[in-house]
PDB file of N, CA and C in Angstrom:
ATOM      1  N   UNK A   1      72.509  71.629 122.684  1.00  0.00           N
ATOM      2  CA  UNK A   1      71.990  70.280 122.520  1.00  0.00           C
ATOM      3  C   UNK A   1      73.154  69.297 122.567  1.00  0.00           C
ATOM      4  N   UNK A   2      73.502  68.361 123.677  1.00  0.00           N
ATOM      5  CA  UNK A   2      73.972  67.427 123.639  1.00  0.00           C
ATOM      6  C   UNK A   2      73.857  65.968 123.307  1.00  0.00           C
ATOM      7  N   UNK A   3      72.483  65.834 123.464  1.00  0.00           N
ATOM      8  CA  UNK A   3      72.489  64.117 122.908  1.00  0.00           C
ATOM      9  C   UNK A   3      71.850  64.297 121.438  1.00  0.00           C
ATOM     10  N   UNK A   4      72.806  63.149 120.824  1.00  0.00           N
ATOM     11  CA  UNK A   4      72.629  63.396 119.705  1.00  0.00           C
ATOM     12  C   UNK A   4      71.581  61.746 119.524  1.00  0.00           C
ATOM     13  N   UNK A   5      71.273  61.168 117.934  1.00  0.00           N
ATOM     14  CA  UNK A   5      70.284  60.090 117.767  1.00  0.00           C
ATOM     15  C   UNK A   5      70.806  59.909 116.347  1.00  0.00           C
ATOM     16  N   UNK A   6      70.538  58.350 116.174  1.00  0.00           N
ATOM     17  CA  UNK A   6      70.795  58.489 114.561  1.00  0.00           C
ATOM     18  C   UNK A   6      69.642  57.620 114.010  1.00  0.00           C
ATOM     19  N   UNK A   7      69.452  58.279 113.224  1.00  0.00           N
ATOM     20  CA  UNK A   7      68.286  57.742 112.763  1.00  0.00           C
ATOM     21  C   UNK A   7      68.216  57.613 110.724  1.00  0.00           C
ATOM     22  N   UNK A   8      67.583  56.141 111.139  1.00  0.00           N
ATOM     23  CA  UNK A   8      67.667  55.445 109.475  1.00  0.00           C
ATOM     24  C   UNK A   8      66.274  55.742 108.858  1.00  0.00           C
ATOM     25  N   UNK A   9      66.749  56.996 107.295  1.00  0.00           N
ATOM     26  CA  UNK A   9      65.565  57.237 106.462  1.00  0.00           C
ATOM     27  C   UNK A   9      64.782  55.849 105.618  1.00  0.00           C
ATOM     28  N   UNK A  10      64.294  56.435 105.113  1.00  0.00           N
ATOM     29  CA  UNK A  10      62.729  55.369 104.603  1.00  0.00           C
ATOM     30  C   UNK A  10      64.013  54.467 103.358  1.00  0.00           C
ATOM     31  N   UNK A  11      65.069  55.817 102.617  1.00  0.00           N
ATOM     32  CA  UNK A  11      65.885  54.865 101.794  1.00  0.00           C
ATOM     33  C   UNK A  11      67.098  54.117 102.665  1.00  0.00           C
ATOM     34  N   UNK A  12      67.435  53.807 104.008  1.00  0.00           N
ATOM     35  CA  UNK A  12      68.191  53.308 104.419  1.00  0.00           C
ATOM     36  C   UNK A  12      69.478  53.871 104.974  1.00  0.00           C
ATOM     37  N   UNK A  13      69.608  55.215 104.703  1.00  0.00           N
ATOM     38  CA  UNK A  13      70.747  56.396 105.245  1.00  0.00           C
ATOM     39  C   UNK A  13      70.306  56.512 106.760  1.00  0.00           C
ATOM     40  N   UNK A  14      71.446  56.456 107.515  1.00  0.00           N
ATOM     41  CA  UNK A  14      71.198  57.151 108.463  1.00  0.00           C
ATOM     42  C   UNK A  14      71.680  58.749 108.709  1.00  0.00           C
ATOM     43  N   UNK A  15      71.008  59.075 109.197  1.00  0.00           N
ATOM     44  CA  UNK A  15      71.392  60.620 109.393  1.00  0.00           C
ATOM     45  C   UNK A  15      71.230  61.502 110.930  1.00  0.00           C
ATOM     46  N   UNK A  16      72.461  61.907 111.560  1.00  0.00           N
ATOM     47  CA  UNK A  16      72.258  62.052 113.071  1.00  0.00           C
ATOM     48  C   UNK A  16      71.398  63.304 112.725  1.00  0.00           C
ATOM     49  N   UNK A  17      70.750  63.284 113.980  1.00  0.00           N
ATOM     50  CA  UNK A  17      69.793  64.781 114.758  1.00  0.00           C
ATOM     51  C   UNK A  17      70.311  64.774 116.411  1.00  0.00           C
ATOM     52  N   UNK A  18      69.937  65.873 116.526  1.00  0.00           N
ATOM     53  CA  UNK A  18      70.066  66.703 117.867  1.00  0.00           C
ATOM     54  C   UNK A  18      68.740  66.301 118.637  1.00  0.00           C
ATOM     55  N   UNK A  19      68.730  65.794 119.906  1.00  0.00           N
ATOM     56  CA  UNK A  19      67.737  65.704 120.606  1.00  0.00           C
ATOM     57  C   UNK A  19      67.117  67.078 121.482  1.00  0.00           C
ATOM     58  N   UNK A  20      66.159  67.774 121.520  1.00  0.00           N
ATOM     59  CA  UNK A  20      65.501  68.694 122.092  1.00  0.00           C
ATOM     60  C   UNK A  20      64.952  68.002 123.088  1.00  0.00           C
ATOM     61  N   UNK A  21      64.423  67.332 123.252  1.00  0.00           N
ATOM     62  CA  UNK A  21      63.685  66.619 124.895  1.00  0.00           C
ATOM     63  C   UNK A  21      63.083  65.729 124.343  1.00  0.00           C
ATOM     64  N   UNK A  22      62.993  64.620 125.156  1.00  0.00           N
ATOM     65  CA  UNK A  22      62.320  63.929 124.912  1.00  0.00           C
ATOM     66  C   UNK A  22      61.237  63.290 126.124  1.00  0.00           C
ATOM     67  N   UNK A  23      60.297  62.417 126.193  1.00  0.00           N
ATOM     68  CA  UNK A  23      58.917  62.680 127.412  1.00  0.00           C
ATOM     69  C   UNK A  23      58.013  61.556 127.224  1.00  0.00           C
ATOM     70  N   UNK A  24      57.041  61.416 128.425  1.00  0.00           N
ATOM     71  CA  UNK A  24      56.122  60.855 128.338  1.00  0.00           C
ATOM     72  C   UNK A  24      55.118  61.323 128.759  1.00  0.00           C
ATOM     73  N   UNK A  25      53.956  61.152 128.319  1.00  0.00           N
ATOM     74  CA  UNK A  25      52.737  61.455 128.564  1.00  0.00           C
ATOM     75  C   UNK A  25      52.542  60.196 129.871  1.00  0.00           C
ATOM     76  N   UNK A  26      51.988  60.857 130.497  1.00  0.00           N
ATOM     77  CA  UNK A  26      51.523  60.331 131.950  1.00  0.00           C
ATOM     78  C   UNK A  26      50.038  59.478 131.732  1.00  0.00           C
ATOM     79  N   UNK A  27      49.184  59.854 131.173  1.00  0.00           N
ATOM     80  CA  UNK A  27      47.815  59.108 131.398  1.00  0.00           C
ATOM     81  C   UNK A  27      47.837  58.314 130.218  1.00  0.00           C
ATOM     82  N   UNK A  28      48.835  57.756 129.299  1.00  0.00           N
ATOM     83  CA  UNK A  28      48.781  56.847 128.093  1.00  0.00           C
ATOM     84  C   UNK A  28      50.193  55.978 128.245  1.00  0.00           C
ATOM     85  N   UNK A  29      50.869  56.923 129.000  1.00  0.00           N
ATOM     86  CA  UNK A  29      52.319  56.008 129.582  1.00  0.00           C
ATOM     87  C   UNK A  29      53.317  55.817 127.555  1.00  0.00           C
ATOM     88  N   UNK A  30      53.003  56.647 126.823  1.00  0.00           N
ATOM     89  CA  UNK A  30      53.735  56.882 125.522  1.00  0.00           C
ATOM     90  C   UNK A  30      54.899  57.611 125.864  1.00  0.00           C
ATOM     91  N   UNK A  31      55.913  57.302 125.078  1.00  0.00           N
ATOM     92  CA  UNK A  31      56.836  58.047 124.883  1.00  0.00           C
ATOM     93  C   UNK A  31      57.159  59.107 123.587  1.00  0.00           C
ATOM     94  N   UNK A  32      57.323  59.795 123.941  1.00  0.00           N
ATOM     95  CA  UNK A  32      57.788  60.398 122.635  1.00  0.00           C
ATOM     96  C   UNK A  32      59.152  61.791 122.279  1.00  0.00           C
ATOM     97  N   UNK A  33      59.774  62.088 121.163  1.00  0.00           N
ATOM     98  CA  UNK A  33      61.017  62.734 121.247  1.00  0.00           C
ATOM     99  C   UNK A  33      60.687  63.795 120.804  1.00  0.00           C
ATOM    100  N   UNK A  34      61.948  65.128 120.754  1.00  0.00           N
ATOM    101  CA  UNK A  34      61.475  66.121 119.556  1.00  0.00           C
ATOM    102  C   UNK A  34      62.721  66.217 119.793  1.00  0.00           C
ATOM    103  N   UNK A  35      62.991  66.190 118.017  1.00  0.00           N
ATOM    104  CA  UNK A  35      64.379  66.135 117.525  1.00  0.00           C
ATOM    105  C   UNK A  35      64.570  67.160 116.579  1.00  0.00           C
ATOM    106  N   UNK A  36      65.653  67.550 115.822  1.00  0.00           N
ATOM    107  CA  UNK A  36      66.093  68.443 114.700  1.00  0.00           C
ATOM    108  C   UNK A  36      67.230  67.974 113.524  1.00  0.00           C
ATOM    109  N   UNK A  37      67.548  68.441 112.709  1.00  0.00           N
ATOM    110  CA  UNK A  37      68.577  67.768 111.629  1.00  0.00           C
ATOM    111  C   UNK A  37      68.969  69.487 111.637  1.00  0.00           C
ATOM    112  N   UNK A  38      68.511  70.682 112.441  1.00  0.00           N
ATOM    113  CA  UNK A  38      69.096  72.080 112.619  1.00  0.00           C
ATOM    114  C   UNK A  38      68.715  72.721 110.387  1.00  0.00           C
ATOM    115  N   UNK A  39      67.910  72.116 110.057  1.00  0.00           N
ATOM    116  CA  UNK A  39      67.524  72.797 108.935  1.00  0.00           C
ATOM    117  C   UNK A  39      66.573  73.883 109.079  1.00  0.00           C
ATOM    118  N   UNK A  40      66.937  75.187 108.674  1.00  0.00           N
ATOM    119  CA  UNK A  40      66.806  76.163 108.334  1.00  0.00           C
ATOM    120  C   UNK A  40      65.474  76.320 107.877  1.00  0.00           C
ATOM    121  N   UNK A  41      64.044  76.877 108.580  1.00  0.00           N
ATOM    122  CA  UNK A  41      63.157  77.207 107.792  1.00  0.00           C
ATOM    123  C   UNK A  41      62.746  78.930 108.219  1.00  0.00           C
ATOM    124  N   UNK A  42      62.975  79.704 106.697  1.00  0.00           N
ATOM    125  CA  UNK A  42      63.120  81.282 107.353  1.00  0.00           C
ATOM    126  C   UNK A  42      63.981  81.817 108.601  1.00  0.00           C
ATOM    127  N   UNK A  43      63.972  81.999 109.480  1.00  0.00           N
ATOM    128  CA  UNK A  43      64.523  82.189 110.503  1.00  0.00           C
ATOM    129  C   UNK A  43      64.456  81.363 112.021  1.00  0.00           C
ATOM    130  N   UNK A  44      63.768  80.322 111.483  1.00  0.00           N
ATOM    131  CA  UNK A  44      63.318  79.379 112.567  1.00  0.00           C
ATOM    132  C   UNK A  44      64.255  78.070 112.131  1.00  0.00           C
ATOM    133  N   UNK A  45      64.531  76.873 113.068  1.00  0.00           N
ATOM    134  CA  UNK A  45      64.757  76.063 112.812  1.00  0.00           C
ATOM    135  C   UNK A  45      63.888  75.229 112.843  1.00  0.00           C
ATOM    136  N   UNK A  46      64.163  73.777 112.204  1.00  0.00           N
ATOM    137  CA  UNK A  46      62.218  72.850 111.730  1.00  0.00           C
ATOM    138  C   UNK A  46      62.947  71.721 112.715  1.00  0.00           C
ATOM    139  N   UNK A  47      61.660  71.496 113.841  1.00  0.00           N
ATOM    140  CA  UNK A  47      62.119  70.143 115.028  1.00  0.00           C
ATOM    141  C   UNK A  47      60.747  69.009 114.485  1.00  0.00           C
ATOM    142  N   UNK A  48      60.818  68.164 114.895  1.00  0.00           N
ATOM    143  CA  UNK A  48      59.928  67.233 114.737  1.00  0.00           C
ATOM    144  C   UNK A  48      60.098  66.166 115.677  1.00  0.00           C
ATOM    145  N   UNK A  49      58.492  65.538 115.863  1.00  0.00           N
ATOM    146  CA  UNK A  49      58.476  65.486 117.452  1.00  0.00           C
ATOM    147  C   UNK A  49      57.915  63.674 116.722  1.00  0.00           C
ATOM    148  N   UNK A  50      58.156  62.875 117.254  1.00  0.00           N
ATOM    149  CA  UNK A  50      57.986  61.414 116.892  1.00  0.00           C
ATOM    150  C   UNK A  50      57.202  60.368 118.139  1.00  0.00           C
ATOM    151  N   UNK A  51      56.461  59.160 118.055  1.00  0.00           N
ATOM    152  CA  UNK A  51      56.420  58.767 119.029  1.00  0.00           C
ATOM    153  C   UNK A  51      57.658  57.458 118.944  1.00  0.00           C
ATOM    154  N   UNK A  52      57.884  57.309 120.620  1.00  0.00           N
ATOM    155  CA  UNK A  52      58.987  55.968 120.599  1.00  0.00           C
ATOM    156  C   UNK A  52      58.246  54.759 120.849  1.00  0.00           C
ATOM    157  N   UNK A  53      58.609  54.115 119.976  1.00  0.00           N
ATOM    158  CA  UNK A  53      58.430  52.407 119.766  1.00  0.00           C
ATOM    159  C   UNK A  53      59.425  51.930 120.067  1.00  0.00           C
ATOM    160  N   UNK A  54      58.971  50.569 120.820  1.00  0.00           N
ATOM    161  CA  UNK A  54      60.281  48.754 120.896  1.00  0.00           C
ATOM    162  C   UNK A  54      59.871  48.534 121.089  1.00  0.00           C
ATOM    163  N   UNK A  55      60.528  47.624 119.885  1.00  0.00           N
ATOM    164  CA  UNK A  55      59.851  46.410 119.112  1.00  0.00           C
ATOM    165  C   UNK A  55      61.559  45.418 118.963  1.00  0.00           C
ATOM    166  N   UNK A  56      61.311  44.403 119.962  1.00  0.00           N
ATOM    167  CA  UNK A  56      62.304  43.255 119.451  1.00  0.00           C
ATOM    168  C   UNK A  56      64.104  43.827 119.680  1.00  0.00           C
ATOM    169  N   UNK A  57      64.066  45.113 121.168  1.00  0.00           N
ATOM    170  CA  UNK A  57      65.139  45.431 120.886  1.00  0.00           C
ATOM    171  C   UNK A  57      65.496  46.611 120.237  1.00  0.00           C
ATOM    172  N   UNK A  58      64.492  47.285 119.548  1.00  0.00           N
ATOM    173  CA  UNK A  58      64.952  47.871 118.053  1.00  0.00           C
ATOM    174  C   UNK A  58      64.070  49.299 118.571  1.00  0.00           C
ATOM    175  N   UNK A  59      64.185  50.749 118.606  1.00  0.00           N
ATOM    176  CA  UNK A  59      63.383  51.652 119.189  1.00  0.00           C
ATOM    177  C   UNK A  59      63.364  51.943 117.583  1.00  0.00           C
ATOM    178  N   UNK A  60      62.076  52.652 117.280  1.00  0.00           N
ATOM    179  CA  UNK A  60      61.450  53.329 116.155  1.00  0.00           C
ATOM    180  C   UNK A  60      60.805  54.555 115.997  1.00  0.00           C
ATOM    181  N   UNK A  61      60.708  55.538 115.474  1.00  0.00           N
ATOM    182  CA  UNK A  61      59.930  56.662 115.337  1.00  0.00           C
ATOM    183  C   UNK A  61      58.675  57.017 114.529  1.00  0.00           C
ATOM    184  N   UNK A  62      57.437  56.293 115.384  1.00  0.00           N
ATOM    185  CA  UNK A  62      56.200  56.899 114.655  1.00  0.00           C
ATOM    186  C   UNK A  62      55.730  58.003 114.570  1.00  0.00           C
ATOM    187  N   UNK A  63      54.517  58.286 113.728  1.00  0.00           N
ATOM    188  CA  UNK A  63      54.444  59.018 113.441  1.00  0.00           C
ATOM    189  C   UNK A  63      52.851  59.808 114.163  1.00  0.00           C
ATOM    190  N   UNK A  64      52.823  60.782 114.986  1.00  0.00           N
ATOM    191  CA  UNK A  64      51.529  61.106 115.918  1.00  0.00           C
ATOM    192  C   UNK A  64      50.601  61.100 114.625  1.00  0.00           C
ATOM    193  N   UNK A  65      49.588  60.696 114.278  1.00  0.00           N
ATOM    194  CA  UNK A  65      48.437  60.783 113.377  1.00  0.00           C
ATOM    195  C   UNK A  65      47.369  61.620 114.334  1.00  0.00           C
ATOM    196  N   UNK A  66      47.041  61.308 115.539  1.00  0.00           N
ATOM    197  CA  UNK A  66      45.479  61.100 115.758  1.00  0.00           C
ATOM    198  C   UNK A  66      45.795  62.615 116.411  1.00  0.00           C
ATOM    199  N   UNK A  67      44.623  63.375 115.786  1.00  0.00           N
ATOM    200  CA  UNK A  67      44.466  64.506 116.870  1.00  0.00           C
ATOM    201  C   UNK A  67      44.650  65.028 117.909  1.00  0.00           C
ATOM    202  N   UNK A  68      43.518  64.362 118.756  1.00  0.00           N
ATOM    203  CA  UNK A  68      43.515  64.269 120.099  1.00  0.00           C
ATOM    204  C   UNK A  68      45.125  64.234 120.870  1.00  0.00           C
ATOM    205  N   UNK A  69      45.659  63.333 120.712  1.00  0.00           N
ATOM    206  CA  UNK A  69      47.041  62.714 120.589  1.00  0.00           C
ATOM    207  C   UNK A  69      48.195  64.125 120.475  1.00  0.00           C
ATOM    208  N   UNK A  70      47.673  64.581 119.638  1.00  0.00           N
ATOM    209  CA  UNK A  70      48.969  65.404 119.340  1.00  0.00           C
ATOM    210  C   UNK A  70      48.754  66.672 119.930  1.00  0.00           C
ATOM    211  N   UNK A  71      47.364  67.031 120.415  1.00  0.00           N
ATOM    212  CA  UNK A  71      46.843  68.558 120.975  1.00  0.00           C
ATOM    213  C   UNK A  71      47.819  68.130 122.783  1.00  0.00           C
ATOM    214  N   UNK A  72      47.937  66.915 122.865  1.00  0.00           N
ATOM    215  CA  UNK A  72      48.233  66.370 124.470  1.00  0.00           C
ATOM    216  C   UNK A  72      49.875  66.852 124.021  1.00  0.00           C
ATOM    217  N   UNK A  73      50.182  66.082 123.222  1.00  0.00           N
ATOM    218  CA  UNK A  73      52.006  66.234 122.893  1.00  0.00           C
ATOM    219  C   UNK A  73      52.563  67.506 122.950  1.00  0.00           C
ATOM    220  N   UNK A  74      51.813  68.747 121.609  1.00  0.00           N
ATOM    221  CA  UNK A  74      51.733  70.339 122.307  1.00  0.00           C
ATOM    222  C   UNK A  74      52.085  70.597 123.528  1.00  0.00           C
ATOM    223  N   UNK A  75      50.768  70.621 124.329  1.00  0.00           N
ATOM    224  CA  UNK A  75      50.740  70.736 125.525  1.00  0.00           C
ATOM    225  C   UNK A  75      52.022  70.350 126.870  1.00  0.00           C
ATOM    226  N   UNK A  76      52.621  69.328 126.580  1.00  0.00           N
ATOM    227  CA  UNK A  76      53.527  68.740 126.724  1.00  0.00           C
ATOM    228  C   UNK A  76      54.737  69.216 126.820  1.00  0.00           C
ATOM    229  N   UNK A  77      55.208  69.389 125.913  1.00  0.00           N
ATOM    230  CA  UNK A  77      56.095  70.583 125.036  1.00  0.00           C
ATOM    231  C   UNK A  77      55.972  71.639 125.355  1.00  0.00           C
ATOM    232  N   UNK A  78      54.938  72.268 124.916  1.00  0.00           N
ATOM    233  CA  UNK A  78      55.099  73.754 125.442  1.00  0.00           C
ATOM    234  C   UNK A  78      54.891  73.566 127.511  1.00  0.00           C
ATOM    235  N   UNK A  79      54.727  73.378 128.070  1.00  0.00           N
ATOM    236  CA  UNK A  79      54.710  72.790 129.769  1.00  0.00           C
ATOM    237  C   UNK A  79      56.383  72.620 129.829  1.00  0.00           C
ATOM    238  N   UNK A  80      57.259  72.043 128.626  1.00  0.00           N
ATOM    239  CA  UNK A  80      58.384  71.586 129.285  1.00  0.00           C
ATOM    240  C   UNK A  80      58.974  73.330 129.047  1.00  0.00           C
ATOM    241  N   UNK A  81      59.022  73.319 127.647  1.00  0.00           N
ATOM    242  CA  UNK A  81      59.048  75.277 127.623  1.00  0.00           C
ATOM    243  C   UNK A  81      59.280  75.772 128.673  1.00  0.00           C
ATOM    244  N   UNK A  82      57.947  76.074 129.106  1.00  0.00           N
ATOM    245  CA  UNK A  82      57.585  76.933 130.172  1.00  0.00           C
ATOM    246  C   UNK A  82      58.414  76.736 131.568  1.00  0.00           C
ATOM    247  N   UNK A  83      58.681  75.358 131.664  1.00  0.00           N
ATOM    248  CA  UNK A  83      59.326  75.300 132.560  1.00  0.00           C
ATOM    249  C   UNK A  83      60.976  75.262 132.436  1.00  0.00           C
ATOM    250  N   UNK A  84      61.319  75.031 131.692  1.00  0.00           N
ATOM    251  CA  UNK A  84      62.486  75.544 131.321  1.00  0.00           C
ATOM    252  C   UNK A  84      63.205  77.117 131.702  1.00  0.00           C
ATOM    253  N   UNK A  85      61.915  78.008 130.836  1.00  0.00           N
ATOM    254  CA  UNK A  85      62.215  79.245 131.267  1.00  0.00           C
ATOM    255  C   UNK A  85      62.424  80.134 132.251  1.00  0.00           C
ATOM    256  N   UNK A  86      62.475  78.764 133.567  1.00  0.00           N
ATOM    257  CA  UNK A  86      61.924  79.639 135.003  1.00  0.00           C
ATOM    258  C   UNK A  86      63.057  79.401 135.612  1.00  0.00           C
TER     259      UNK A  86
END
């Protein structure tokens, strides 16, 4: 993982992560990232995948809520996977 991101918590720290890919969905024209801070869960590492906002200059990381939404982002992801592996 080369590009790295820094990103400011809810108390105002920033704290870099590692970028895993980042993408857009084609039929909603969204962007969105999947990033890591490389923390340790069991033998896996924990990524988390955000949508990108700008706003005023300023890019932000929401948060996928809606279902539908996030079964597409999966999909997405695992497609870049897959193609990766080939």
């Amino acid at each position: 993982m080369d590009k790295k991101v820094l990103i400011t918590n809810s108390i105002g720290q920033q704290i870099q992560a590692d970028v895993i890919t980042a993408f857009k969905l084609k039929d909603t024209n969204q962007s969105y990232i999947v990033y890591t801070f490389n923390e340790k869960k069991g033998d896996n590492i924990k990524t988390y995948t955000s949508k990108i906002r700008e706003e005023n200059g300023e890019v932000y990381f929401d948060s996928i809520t809606d279902d539908e939404e996030w079964k597409k982002v999966k999909e997405a992801i695992i497609r870049q996977a897959m193609e990766s592996e080939e």
